[in-house]
Protein backbone atom coordinates (compact mmCIF):
# COMPACT_ATOMS: atom_id res chain seq x y z
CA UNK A 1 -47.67 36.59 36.82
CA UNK A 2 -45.73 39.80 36.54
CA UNK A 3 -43.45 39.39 33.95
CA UNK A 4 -40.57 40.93 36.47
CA UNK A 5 -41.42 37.89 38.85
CA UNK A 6 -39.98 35.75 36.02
CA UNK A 7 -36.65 36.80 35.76
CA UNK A 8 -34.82 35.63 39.18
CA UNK A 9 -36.68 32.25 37.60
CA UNK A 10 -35.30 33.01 33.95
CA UNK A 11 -32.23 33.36 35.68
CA UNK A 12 -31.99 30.45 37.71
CA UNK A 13 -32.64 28.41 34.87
CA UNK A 14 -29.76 29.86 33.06
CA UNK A 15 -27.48 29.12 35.90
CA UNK A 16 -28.72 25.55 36.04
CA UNK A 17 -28.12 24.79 32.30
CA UNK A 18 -24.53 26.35 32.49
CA UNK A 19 -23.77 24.15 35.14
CA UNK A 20 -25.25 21.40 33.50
CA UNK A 21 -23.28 21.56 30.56
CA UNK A 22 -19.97 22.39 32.62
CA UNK A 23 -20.40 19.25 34.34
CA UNK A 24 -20.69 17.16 31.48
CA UNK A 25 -17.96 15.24 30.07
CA UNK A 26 -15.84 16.40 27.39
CA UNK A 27 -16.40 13.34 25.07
CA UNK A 28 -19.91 14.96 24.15
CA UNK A 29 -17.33 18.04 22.70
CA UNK A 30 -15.79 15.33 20.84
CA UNK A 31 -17.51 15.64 17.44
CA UNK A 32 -18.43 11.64 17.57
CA UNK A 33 -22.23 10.84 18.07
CA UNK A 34 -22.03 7.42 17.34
CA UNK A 35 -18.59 4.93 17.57
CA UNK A 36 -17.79 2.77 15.10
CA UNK A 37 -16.21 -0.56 16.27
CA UNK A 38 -14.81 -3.46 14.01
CA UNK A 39 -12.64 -6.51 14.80
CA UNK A 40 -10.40 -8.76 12.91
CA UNK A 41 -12.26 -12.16 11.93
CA UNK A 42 -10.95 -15.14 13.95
CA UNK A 43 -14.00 -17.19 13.28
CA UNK A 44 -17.91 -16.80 12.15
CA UNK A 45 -18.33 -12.98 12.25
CA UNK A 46 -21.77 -13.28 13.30
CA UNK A 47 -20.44 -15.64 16.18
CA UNK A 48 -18.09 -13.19 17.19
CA UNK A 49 -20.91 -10.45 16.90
CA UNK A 50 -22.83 -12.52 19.53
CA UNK A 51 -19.47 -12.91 21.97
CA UNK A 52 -18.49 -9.11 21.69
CA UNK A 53 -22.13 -7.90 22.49
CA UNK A 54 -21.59 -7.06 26.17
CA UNK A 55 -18.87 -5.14 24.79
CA UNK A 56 -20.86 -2.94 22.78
CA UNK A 57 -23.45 -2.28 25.42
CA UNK A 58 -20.64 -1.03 28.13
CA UNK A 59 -19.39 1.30 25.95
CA UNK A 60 -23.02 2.44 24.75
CA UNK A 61 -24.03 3.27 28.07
CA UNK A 62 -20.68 4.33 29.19
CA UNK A 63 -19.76 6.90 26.62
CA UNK A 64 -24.08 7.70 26.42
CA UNK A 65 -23.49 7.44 22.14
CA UNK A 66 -24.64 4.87 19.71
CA UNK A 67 -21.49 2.20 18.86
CA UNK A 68 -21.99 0.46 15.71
CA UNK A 69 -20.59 -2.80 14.63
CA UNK A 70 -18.76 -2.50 11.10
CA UNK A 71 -18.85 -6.15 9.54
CA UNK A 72 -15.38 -7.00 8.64
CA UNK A 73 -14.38 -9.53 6.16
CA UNK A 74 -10.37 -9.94 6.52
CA UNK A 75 -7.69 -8.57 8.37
CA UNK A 76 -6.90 -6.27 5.79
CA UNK A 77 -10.20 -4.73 5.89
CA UNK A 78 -9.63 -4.07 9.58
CA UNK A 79 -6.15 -2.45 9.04
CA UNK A 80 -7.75 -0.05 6.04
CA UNK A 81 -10.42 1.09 8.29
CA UNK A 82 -8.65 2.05 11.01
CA UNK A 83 -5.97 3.62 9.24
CA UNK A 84 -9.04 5.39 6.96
CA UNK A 85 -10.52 6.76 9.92
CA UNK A 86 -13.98 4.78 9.19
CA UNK A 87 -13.81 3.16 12.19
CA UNK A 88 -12.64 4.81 15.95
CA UNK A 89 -12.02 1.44 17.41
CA UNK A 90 -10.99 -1.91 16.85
CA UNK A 91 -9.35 -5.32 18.27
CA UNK A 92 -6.71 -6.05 15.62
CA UNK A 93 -3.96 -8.71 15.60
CA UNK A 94 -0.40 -7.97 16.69
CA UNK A 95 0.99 -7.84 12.88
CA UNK A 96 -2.20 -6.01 11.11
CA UNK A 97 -1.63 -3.30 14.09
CA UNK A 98 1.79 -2.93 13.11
CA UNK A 99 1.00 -2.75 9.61
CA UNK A 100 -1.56 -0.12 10.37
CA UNK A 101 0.69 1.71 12.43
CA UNK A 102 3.58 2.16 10.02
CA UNK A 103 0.48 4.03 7.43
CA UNK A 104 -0.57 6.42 9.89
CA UNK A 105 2.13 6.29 13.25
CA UNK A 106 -0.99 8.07 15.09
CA UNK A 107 -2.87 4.88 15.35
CA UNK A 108 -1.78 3.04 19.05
CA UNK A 109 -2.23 0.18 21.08
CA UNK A 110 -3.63 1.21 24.58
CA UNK A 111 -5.18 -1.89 26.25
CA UNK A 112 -5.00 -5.89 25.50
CA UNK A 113 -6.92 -9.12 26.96
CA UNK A 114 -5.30 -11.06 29.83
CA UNK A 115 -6.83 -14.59 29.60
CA UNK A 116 -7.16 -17.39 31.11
CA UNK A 117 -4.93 -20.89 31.24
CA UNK A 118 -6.10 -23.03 28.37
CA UNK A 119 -4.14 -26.49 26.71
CA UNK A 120 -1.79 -24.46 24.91
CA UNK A 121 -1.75 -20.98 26.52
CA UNK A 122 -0.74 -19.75 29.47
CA UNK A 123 -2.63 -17.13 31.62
CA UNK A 124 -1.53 -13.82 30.88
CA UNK A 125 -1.13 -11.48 28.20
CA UNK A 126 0.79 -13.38 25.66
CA UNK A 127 -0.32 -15.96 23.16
CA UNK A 128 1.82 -17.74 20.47
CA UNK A 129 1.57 -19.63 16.59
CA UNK A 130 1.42 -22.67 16.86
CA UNK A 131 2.27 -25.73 14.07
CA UNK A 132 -0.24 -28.45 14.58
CA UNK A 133 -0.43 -31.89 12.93
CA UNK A 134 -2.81 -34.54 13.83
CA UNK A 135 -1.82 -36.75 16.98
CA UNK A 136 -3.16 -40.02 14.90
CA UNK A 137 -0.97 -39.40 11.82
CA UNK A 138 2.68 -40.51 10.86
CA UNK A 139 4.19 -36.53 11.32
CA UNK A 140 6.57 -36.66 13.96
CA UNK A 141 8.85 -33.91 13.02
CA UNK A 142 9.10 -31.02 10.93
CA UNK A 143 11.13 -32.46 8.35
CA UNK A 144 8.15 -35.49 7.76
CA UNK A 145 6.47 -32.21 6.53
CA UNK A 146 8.01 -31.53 3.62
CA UNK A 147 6.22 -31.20 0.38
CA UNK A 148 3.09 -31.22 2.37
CA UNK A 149 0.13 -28.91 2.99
CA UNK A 150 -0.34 -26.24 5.01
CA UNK A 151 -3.05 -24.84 5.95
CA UNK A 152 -2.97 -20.63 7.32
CA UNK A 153 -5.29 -18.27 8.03
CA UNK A 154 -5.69 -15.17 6.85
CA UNK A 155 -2.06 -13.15 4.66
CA UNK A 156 -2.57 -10.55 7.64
CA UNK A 157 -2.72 -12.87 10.29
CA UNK A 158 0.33 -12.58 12.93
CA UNK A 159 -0.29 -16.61 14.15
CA UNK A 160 -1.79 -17.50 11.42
CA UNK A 161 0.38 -16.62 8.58
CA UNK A 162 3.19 -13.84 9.15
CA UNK A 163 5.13 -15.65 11.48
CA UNK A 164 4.81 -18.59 9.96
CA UNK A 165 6.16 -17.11 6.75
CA UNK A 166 9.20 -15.36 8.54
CA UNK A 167 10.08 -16.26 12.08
CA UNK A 168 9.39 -20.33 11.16
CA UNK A 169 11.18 -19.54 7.86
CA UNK A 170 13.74 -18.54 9.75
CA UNK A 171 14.72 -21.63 11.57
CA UNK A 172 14.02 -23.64 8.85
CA UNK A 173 17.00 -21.87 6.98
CA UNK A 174 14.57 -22.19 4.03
CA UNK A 175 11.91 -20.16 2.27
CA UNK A 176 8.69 -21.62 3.73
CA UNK A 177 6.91 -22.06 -0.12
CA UNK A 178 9.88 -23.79 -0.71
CA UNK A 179 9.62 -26.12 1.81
CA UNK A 180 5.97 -26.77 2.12
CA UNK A 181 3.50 -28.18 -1.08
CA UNK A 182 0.65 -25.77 -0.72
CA UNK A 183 -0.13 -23.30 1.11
CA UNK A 184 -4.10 -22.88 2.00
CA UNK A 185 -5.62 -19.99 3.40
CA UNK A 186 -8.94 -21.45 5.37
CA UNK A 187 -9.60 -17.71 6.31
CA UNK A 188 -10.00 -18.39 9.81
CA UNK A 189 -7.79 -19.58 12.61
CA UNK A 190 -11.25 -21.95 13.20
CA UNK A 191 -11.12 -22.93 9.67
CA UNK A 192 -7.92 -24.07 9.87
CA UNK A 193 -8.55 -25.39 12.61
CA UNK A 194 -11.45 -27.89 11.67
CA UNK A 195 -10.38 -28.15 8.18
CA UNK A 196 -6.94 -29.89 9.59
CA UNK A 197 -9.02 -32.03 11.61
CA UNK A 198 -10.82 -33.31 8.70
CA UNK A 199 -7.80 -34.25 6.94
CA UNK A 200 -7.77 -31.48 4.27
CA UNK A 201 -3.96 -30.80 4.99
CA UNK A 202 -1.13 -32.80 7.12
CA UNK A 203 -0.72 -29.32 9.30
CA UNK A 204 -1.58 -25.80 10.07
CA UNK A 205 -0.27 -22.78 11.85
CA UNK A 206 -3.01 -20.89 14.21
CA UNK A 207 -3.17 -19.21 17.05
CA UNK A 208 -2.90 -21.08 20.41
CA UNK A 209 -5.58 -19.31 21.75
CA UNK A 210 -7.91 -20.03 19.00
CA UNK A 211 -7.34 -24.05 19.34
CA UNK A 212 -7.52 -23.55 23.54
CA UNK A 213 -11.04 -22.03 22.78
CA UNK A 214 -12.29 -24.44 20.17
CA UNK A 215 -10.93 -27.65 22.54
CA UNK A 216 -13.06 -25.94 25.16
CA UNK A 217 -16.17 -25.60 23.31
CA UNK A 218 -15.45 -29.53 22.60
CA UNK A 219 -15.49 -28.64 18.59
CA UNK A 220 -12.16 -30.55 18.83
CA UNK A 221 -10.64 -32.99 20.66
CA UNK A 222 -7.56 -32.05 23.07
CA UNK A 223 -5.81 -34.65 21.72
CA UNK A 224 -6.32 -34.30 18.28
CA UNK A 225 -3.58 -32.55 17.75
CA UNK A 226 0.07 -32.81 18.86
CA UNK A 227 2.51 -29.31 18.37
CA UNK A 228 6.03 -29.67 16.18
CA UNK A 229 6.47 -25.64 16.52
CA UNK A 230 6.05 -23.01 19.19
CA UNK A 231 6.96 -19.36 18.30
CA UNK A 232 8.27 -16.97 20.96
CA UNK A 233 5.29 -15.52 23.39
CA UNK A 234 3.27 -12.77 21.23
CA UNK A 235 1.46 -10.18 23.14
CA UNK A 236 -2.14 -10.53 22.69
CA UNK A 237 -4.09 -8.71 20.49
CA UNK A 238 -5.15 -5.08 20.82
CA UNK A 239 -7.41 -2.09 21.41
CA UNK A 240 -6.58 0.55 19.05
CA UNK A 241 -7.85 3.58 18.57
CA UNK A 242 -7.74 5.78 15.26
CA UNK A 243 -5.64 8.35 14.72
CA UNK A 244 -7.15 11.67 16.25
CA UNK A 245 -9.53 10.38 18.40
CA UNK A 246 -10.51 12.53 21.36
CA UNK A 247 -7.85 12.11 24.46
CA UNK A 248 -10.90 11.94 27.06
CA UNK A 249 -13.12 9.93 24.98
CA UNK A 250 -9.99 7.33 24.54
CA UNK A 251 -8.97 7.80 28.58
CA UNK A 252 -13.47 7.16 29.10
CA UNK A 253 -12.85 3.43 27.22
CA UNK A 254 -10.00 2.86 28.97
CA UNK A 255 -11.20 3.21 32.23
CA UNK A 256 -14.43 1.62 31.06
CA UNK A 257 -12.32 -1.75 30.12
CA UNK A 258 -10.57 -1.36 33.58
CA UNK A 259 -13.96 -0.79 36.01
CA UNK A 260 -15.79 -3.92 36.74
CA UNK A 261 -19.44 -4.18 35.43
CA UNK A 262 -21.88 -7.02 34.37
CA UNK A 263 -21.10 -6.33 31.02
CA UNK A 264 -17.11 -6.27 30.86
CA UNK A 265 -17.25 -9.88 32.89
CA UNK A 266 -19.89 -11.02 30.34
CA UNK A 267 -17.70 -9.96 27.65
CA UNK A 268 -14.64 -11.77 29.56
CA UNK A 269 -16.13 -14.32 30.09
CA UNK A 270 -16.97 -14.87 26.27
CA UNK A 271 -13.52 -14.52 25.46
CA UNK A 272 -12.55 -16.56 27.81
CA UNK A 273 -10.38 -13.36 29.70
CA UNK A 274 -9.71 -13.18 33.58
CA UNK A 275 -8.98 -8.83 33.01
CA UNK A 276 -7.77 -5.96 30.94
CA UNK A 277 -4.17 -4.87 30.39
CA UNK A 278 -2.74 -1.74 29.70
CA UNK A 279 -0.45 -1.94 26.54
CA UNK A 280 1.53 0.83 24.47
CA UNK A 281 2.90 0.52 20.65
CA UNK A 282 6.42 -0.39 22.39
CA UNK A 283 4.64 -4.08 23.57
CA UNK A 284 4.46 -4.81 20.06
CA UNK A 285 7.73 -3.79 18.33
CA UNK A 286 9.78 -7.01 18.39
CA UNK A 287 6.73 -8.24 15.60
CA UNK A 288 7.71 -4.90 13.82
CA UNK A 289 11.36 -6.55 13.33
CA UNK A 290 10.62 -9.49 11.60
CA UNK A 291 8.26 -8.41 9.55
CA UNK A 292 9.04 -7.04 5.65
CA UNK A 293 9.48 -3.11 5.24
């Protein structure tokens, strides 16, 4: 072939790959070839692996870059790796956001579960901590709790520990060590959950949600329990992105957690979720003023 025959070819080519890579979206520009995803431990981590799966495959294919899963083993391992930067995203609790957010202000909420109606929750986007005691024992009010044990969660915990400590403190008109025996930390809102139903304590503070979803999956009885404490409506927990992470890359999930798919209503339905909500730092700033500076 002459070799002048090849350059309206040579040229075409050209053309094709510039337009190629002008069409393509911005998150590739991003500097991120792989995401790294982590969320707070409400249960068995490897359970929660399993639930969160369809998860990790939307945004796979949706952002076309590797997501890895980064094993977390407390809350506060959550909150240091997203304020760290060794993770881009996570699901973090209400209070370990906040936390996060007061070490590094350019870490934000942007998107929250709305779930469905369970025993103890309503549907929506808000959640609360609950004090449980078992329906078959001689508790009937808060003051029949004195001197007794408690079981919590995990220090970081909003349901599970924080508000317990200062918005339930708070009505007590008594410091909550005071007031209670011991204070166990099962390490899970399921923990605490089945350990209270096995008599290792006379009560525990958890997460509504987390007893709705373990009464579903018939772990526990719905009347095993009976509630002596409801906190005000928390707003459930959220998507947060690192500090500095790429504005179309973050506005990509979004829309990602907001487009329906097989694999967002397999993840839903996991989590026992009826949709996405869009959420900003200013839905979680009444937990902000109770907790300690």
């Amino acid at each position: 072939m002459n070799p002048s025959s090849l350059l309206p070819l040579l040229a075409l080519t050209l053309l094709s790959n510039w337009l190629v890579a002008a069409e393509t979206p911005e998150r590739e520009t991003c500097g991120i070839d792989r995401l790294k995803f982590t969320m707070i431990p409400k249960t068995d981590f490897d359970q929660q692996a399993s639930e969160y799966h369809p998860l990790l495959e939307l945004l796979e294919e949706g952002l076309g870059v590797p997501v890895d899963l980064v094993r977390a083993s407390s809350y506060q391992s959550v909150i240091d790796a997203i304020v760290a930067g060794s993770v881009d995203l996570a699901v973090m609790g209400p209070a370990s956001y906040i936390l996060a957010h007061r070490d590094d202000p350019g870490i934000e909420a942007f998107a929250s579960l709305i779930t469905a109606k369970g025993e103890l929750t309503p549907e929506g986007s808000f959640y609360y901590s609950v004090l449980l005691v078992p329906t078959a024992g001689d508790v009937e009010r808060i003051e029949d709790l004195r001197s007794a044990r408690v079981l919590l969660t995990d220090p970081s915990s909003t349901s599970g520990a924080l508000i317990p400590k200062y918005a339930f403190a708070v009505e007590l008109k008594e410091s909550f060590s005071d007031f209670f025996g011991a204070e166990i930390y099962a390490g899970s809102h399921d923990k605490a959950l089945l350990s209270l139903a096995d008599n290792q304590a006379e009560a525990a503070f958890v997460s509504s949600a987390r007893a709705d979803e373990l009464f579903r999956r018939g772990l526990i009885r719905k009347n095993a329990f009976k509630v002596l404490w409801r906190s005000p409506a928390l707003h459930y927990d959220p998507f947060v992105f690192r500090s500095g992470i790429c504005p179309t890359l973050r506005e990509t999930v979004i829309e990602l957690l907001k487009t329906p798919s097989v694999s967002l209503k397999a993840y839903l339905h996991g989590q026992q979720a009826v949709g996405v909500n869009r959420v900003s730092h200013s839905d979680y700033e009444a937990i902000d003023s109770i907790l300690p500076n």
